[in-house]
N, C-alpha and C. Protein backbone atom coordinates (compact mmCIF):
# COMPACT_ATOMS: atom_id res chain seq x y z
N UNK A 1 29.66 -10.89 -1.30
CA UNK A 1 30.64 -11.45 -0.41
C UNK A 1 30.16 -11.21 1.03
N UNK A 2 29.77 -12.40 1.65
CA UNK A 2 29.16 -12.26 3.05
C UNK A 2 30.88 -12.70 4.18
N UNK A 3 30.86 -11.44 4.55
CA UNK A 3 32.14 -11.04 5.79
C UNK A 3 31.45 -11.50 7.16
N UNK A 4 30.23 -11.36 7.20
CA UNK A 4 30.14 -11.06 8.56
C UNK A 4 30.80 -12.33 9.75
N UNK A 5 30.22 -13.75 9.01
CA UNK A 5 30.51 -14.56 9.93
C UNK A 5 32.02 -15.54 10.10
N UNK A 6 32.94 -14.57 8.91
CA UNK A 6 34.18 -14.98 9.26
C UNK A 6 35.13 -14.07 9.55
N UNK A 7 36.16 -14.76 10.60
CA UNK A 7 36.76 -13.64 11.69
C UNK A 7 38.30 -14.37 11.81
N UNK A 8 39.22 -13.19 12.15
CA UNK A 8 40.39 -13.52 12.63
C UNK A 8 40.64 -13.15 13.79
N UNK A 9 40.80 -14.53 14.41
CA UNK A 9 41.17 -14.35 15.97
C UNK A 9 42.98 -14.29 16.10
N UNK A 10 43.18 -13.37 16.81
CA UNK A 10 44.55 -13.06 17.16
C UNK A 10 45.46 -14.12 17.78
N UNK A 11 46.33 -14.66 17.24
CA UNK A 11 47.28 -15.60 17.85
C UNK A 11 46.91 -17.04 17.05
N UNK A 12 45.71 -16.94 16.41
CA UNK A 12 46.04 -18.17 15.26
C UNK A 12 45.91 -18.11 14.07
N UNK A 13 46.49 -18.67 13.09
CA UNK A 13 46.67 -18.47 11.50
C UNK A 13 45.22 -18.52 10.81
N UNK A 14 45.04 -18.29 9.76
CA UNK A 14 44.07 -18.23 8.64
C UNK A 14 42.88 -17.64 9.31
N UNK A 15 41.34 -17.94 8.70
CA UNK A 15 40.46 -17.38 8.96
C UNK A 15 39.36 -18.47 9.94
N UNK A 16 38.22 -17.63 10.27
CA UNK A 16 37.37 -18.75 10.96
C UNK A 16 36.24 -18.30 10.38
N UNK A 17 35.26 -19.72 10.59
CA UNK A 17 33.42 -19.21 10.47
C UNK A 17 33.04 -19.52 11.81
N UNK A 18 32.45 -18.64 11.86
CA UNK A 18 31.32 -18.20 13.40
C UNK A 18 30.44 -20.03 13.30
N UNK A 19 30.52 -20.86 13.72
CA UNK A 19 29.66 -21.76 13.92
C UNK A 19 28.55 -21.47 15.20
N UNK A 20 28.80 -21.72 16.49
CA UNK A 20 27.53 -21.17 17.66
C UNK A 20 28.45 -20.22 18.78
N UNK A 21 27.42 -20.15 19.42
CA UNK A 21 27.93 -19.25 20.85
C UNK A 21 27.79 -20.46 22.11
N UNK A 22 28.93 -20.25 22.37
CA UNK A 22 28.96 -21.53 23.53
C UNK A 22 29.09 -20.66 24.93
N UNK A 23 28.92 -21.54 26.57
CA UNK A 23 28.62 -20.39 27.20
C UNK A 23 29.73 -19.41 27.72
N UNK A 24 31.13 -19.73 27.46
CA UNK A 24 31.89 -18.80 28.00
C UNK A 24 32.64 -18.44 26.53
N UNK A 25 32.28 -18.87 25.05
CA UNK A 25 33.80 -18.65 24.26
C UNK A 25 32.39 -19.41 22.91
N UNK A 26 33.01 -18.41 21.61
CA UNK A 26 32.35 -18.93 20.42
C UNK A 26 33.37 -20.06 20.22
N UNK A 27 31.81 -20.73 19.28
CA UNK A 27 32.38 -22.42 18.52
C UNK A 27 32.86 -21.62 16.87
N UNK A 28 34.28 -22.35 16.42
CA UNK A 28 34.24 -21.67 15.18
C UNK A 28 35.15 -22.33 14.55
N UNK A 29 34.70 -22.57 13.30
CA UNK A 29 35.69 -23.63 12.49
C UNK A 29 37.17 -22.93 11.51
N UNK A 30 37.98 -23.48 11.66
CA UNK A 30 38.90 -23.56 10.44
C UNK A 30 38.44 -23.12 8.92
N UNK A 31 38.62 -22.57 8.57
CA UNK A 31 38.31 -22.27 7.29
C UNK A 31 39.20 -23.45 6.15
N UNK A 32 40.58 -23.66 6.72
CA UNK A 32 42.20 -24.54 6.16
C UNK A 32 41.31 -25.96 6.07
N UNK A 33 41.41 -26.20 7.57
CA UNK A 33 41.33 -27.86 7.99
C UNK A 33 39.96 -28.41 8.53
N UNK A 34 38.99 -27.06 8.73
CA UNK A 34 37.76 -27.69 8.60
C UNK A 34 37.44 -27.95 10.78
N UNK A 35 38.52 -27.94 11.32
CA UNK A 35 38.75 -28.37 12.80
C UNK A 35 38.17 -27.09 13.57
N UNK A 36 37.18 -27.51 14.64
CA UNK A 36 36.15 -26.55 15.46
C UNK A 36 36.74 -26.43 16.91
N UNK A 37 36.84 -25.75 17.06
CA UNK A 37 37.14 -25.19 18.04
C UNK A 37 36.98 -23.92 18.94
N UNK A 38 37.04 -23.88 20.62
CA UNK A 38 36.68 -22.80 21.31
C UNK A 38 37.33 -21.23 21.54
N UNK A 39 36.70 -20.34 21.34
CA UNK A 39 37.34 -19.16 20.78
C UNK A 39 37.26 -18.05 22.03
N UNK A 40 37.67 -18.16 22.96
CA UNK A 40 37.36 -17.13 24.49
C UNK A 40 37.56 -16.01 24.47
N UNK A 41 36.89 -15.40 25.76
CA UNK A 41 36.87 -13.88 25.14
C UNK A 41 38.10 -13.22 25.34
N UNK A 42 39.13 -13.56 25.75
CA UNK A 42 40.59 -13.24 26.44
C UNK A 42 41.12 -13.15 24.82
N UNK A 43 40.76 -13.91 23.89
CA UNK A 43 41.55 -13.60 22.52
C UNK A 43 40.40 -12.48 21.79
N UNK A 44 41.40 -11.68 20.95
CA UNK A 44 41.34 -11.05 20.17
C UNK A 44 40.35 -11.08 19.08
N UNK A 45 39.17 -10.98 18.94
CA UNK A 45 38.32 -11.41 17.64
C UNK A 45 37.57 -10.47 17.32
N UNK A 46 37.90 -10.88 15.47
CA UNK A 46 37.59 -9.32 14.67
C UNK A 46 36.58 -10.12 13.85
N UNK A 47 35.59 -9.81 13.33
CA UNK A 47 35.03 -10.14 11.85
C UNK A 47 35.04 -9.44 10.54
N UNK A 48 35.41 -9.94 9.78
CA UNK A 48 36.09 -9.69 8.85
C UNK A 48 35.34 -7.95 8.08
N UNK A 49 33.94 -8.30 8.49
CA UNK A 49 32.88 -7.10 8.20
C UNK A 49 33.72 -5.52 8.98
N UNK A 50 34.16 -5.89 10.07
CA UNK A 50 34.49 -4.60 10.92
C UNK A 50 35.72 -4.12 10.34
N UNK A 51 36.82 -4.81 9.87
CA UNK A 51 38.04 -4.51 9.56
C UNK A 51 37.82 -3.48 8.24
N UNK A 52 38.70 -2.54 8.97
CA UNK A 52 39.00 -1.28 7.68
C UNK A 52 40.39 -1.21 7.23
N UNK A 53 40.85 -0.96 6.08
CA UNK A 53 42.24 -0.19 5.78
C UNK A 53 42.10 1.03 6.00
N UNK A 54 43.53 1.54 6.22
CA UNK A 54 43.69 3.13 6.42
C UNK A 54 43.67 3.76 5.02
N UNK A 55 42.99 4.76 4.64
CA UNK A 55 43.64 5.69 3.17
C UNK A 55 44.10 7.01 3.53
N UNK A 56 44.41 7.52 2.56
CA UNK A 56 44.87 8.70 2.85
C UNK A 56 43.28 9.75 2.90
N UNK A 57 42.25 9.40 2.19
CA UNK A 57 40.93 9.87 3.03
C UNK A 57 40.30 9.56 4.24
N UNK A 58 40.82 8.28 4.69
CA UNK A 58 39.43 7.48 5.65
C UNK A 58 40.23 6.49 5.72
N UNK A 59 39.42 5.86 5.68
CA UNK A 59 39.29 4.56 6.10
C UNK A 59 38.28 3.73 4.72
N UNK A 60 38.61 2.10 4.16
CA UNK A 60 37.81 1.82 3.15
C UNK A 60 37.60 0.21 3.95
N UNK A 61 36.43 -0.04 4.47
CA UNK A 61 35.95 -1.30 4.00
C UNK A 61 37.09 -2.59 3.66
N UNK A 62 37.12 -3.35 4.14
CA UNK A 62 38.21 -4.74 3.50
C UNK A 62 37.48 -5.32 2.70
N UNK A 63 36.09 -5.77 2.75
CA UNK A 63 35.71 -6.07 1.76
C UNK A 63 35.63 -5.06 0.11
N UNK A 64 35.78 -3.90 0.81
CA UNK A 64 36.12 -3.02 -0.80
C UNK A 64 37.43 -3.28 -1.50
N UNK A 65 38.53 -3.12 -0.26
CA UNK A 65 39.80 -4.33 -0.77
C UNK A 65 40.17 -5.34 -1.25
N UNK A 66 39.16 -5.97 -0.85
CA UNK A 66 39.10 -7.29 -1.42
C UNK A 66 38.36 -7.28 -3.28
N UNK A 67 37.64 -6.69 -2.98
CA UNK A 67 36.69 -6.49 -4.20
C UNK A 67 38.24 -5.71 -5.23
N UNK A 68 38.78 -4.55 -5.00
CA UNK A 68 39.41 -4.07 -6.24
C UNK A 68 40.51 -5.20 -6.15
N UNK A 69 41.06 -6.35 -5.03
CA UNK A 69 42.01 -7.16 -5.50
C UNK A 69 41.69 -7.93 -6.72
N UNK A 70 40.01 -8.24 -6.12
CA UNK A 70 39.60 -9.16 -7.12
C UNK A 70 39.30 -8.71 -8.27
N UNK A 71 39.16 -7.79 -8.48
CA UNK A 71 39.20 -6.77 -9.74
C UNK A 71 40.71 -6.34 -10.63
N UNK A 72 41.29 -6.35 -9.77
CA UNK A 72 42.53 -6.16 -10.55
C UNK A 72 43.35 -7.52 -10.93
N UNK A 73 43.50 -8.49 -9.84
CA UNK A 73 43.66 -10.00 -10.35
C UNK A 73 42.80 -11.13 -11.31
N UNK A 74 41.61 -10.11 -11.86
CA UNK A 74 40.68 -11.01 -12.57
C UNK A 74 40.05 -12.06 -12.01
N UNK A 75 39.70 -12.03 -10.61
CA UNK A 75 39.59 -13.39 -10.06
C UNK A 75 40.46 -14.31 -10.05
N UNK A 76 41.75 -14.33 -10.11
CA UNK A 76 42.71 -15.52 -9.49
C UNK A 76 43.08 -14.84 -8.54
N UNK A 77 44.42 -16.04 -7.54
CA UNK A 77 44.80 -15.86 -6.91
C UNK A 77 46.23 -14.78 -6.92
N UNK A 78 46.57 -14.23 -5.91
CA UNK A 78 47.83 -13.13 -6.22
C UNK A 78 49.19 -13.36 -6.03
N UNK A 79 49.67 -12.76 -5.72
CA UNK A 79 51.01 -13.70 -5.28
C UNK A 79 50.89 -13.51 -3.70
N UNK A 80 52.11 -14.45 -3.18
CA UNK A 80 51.70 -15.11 -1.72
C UNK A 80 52.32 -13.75 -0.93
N UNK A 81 51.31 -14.43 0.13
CA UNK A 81 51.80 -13.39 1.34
C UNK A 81 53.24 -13.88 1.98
N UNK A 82 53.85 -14.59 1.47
CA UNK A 82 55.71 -14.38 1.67
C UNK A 82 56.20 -13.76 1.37
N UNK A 83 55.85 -13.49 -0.31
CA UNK A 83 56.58 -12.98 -1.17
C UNK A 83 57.54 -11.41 -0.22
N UNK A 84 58.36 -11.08 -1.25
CA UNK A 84 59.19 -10.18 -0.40
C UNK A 84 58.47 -8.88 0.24
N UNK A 85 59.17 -8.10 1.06
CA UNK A 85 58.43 -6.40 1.68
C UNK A 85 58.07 -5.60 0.57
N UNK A 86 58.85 -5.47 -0.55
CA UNK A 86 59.25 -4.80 -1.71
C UNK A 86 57.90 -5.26 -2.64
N UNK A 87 57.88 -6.35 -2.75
CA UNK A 87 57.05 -6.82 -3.84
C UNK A 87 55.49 -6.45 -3.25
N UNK A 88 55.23 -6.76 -1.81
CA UNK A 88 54.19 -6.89 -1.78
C UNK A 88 53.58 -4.71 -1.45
N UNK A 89 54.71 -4.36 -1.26
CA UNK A 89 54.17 -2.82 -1.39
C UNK A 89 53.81 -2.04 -2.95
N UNK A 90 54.39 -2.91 -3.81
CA UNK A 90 54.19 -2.40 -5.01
C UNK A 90 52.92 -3.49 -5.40
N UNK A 91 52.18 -4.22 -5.15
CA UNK A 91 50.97 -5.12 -5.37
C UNK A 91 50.11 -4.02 -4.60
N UNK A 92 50.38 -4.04 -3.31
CA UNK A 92 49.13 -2.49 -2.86
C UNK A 92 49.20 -1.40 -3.73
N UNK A 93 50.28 -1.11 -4.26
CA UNK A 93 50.17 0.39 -4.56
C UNK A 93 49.71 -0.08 -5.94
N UNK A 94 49.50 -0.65 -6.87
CA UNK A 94 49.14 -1.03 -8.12
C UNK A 94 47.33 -1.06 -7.39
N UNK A 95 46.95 -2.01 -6.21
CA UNK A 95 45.83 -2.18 -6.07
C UNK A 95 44.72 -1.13 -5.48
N UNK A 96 45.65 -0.56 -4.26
CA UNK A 96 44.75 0.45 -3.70
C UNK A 96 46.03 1.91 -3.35
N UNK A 97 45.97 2.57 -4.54
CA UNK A 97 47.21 3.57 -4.45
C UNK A 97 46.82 4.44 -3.64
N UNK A 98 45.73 4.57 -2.91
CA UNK A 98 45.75 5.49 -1.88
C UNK A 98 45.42 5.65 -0.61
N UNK A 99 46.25 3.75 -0.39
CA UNK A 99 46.38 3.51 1.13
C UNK A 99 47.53 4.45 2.30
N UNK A 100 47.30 4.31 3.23
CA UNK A 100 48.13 5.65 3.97
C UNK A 100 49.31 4.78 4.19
N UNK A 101 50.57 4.79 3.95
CA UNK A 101 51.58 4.63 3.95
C UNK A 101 52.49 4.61 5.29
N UNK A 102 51.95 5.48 5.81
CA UNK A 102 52.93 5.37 7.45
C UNK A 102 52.06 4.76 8.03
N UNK A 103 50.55 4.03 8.16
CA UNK A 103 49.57 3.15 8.99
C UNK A 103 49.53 2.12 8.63
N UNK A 104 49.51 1.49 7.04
CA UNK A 104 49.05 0.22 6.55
C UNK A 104 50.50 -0.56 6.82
N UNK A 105 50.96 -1.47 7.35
CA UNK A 105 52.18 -2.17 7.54
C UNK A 105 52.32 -3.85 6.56
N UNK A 106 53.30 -3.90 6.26
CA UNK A 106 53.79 -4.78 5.43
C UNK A 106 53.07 -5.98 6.22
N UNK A 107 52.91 -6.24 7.35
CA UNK A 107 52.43 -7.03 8.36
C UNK A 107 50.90 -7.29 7.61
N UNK A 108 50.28 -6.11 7.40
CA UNK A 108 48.65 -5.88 7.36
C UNK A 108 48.58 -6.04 5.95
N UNK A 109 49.61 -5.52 5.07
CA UNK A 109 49.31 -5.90 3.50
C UNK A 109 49.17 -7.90 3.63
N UNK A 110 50.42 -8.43 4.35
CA UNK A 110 50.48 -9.96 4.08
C UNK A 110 49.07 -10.66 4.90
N UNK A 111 48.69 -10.11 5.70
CA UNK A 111 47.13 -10.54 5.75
C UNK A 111 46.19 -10.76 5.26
N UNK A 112 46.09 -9.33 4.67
CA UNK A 112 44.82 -9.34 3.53
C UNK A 112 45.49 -9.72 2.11
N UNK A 113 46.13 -10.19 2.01
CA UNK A 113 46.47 -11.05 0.67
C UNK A 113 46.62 -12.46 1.40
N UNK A 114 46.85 -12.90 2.30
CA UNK A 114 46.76 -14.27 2.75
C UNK A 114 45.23 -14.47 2.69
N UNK A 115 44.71 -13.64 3.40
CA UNK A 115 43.05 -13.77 3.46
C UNK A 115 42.37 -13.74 2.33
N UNK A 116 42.69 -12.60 1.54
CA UNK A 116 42.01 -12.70 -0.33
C UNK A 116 42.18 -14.69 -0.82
N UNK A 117 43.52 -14.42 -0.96
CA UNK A 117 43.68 -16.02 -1.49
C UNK A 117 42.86 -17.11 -0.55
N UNK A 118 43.12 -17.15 0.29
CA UNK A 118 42.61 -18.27 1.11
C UNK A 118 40.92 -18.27 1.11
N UNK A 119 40.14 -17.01 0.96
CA UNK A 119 38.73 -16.71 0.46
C UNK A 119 38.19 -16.82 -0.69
N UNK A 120 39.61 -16.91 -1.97
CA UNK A 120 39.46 -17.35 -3.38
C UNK A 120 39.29 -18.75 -3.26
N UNK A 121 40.38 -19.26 -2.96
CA UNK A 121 40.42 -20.89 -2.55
C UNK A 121 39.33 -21.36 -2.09
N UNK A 122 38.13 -21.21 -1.20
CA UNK A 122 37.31 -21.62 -0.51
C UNK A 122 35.80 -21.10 -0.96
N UNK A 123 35.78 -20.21 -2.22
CA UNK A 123 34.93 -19.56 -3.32
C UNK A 123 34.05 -19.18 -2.60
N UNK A 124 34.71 -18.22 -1.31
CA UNK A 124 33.82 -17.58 -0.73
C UNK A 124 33.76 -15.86 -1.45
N UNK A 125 34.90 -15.75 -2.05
CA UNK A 125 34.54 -14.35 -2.85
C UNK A 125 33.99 -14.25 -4.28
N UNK A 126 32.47 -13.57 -4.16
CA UNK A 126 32.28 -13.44 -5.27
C UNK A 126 31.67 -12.12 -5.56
N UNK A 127 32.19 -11.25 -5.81
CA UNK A 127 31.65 -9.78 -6.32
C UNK A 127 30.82 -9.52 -7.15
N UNK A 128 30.48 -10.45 -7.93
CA UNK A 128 29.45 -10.45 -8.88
C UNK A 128 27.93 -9.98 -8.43
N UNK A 129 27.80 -11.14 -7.17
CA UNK A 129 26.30 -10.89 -6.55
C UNK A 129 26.11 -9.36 -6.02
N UNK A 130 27.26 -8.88 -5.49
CA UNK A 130 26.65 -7.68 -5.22
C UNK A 130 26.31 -6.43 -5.88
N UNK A 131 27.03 -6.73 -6.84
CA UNK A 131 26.88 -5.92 -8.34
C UNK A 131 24.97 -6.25 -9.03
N UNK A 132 24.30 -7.52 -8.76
CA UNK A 132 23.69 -7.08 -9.14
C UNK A 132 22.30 -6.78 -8.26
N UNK A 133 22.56 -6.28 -6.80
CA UNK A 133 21.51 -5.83 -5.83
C UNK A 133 21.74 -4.24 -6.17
N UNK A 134 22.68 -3.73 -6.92
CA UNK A 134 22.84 -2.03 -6.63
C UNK A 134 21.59 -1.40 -7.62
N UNK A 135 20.71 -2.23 -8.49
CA UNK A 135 19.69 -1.33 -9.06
C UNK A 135 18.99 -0.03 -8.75
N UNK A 136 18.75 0.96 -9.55
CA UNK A 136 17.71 1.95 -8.74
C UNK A 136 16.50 1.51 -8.53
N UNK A 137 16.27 0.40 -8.69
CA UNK A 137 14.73 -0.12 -8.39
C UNK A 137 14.79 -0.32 -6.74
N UNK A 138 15.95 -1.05 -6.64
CA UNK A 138 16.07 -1.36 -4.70
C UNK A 138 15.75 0.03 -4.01
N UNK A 139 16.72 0.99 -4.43
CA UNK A 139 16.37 2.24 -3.53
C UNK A 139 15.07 2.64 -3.87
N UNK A 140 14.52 2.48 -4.46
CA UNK A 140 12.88 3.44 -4.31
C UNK A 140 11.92 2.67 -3.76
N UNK A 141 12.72 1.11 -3.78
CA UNK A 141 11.59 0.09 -2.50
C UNK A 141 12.24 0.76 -1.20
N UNK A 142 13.55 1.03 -0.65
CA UNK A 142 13.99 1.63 0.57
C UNK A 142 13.39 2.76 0.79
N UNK A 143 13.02 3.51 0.04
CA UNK A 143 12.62 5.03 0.28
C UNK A 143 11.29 4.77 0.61
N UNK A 144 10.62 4.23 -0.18
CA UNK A 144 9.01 3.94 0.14
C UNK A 144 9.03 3.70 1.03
N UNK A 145 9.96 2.09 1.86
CA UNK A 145 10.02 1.42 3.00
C UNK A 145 10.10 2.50 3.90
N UNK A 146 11.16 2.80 3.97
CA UNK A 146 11.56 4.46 4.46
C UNK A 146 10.45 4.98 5.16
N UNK A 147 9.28 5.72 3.81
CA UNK A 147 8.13 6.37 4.32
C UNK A 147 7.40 5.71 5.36
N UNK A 148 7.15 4.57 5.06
CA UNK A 148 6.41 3.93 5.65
C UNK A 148 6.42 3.65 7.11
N UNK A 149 7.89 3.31 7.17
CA UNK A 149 8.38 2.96 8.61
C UNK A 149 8.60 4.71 9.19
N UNK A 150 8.46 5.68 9.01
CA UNK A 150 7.97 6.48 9.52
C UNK A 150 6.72 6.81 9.63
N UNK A 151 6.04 6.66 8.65
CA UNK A 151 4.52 6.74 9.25
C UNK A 151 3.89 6.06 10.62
N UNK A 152 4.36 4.92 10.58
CA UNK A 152 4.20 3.66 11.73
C UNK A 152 4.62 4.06 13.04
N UNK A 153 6.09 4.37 12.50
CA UNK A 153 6.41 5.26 14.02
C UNK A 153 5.82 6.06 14.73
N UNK A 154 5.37 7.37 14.19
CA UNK A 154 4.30 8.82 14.03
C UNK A 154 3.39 7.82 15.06
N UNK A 155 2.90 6.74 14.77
CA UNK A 155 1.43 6.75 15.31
C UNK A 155 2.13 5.89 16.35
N UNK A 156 2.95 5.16 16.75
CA UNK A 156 3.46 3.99 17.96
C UNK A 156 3.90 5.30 18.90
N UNK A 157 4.45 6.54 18.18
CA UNK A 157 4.89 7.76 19.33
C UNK A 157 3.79 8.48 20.00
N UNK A 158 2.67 8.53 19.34
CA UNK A 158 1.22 8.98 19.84
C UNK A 158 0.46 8.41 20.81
N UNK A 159 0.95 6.84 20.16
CA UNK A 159 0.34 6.20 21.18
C UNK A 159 1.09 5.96 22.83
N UNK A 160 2.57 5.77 22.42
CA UNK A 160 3.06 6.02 23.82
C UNK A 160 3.03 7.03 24.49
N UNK A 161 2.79 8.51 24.45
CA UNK A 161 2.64 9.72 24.60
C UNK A 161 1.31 9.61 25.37
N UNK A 162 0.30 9.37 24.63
CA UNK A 162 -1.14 8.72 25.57
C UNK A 162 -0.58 7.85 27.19
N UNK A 163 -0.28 6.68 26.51
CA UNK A 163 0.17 5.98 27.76
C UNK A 163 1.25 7.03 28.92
N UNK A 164 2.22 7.69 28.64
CA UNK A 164 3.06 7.82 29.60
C UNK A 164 1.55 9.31 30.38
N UNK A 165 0.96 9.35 29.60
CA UNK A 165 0.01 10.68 30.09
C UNK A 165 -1.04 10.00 31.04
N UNK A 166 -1.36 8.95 30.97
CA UNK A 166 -2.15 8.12 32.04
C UNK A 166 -3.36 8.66 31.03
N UNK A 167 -3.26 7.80 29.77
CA UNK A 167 -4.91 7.45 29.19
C UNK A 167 -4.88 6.20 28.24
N UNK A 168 -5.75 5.90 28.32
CA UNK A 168 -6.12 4.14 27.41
C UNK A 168 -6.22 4.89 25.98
N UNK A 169 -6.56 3.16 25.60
CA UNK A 169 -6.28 3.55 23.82
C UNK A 169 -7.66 4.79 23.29
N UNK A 170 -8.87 4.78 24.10
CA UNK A 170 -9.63 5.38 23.66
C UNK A 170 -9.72 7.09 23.94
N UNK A 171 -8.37 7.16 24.36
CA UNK A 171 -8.27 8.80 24.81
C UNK A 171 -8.80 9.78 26.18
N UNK A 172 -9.06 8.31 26.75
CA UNK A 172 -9.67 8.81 28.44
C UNK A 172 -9.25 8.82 29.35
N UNK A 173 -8.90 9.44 30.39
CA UNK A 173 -7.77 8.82 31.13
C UNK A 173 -8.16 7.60 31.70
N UNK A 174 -7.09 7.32 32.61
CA UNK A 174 -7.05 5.87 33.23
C UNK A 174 -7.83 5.71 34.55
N UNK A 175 -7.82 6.72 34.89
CA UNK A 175 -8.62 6.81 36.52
C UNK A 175 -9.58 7.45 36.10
N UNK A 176 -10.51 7.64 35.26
CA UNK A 176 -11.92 8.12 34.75
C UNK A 176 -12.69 6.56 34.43
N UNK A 177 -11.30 5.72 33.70
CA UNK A 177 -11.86 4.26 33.37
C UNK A 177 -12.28 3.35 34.89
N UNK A 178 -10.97 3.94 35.80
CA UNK A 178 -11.19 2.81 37.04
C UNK A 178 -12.36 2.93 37.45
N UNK A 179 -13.09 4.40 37.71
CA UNK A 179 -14.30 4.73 38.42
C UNK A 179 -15.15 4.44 37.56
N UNK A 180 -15.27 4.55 36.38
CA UNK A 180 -17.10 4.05 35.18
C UNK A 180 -17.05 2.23 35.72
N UNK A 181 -15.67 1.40 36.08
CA UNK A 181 -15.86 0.03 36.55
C UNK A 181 -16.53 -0.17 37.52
N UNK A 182 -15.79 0.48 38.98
CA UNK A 182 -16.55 0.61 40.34
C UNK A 182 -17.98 0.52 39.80
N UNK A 183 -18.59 1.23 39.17
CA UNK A 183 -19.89 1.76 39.26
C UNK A 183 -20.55 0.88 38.87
């Protein structure tokens, strides 16, 4: 489930996709009606990647929210974000029972269930794919990568260390080089 390039801007309904950067305000479409429009920096804009729920540990990811909705609804849709105060606190607490209770607001539950559905609808959620990048094969290409990109470093820090010391790549200084030219 790729969050990053859709966002809710404050003061208008449903979700958006990041289309370009225009020069005073992003271009960004409707997710509903498909209609593009200018997004300034005076409004409010979140992407969906940054947004956290409160728990009673931390803080979790919305896309992790999203993921146990979609886990606990089987992949359909849930019931609507109208539905009553009552109903929709007992749908969180069935989904994520250990959201913090005096922070998460009935307000913020009908969001992210407007947003789940409306991201079902538009088959932008699919949990599947990321389920299958978690192999232990990936991490021991990261760790290697890892090594590596430290090794690289080690020697780009040596070499700037030379430079800020006033010597060329061959370990001489720089004003030993100017004078062997003169000559």
């Amino acid at each position: 489930m790729e969050l990053k390039d859709l966002m809710a801007i404050s003061g208008y309904p449903g979700l958006y996709r990041f289309i370009s950067q225009g020069k005073n305000a992003i271009i960004v479409e409707s997710l509903e009606d498909k209609k593009r429009m200018s997004a300034y920096s005076t409004s409010k804009i979140s992407t969906l990647e940054e947004i956290a729920v409160f728990t009673e540990t931390g803080e979790m990811a919305l896309a992790d929210v999203l993921k146990r909705i979609y886990d606990h609804s089987g992949g359909k849709e849930v019931l609507s974000h109208k539905s009553s105060n009552q109903q929709l606190k007992s749908f969180f607490q069935e989904v994520l029972p250990e959201y913090d209770r005096d922070r998460v607001y009935v307000s913020d539950m009908k969001k992210i269930i407007n947003w789940y559905n409306l991201l079902l609808k538009h088959d932008i959620i699919r949990p599947d794919e990321e389920e299958k990048g978690d192999g232990d094969d990936t991490a021991n290409d990261d760790e290697v990568a890892g090594e590596k990109k430290g090794q690289d470093d080690t020697a780009n820090d040596d070499a700037e260390a030379d430079k800020k010391k006033g010597k060329d790549d061959t370990g001489n200084d720089d004003a030993e080089a100017g004078e062997k030219d003169k000559d």
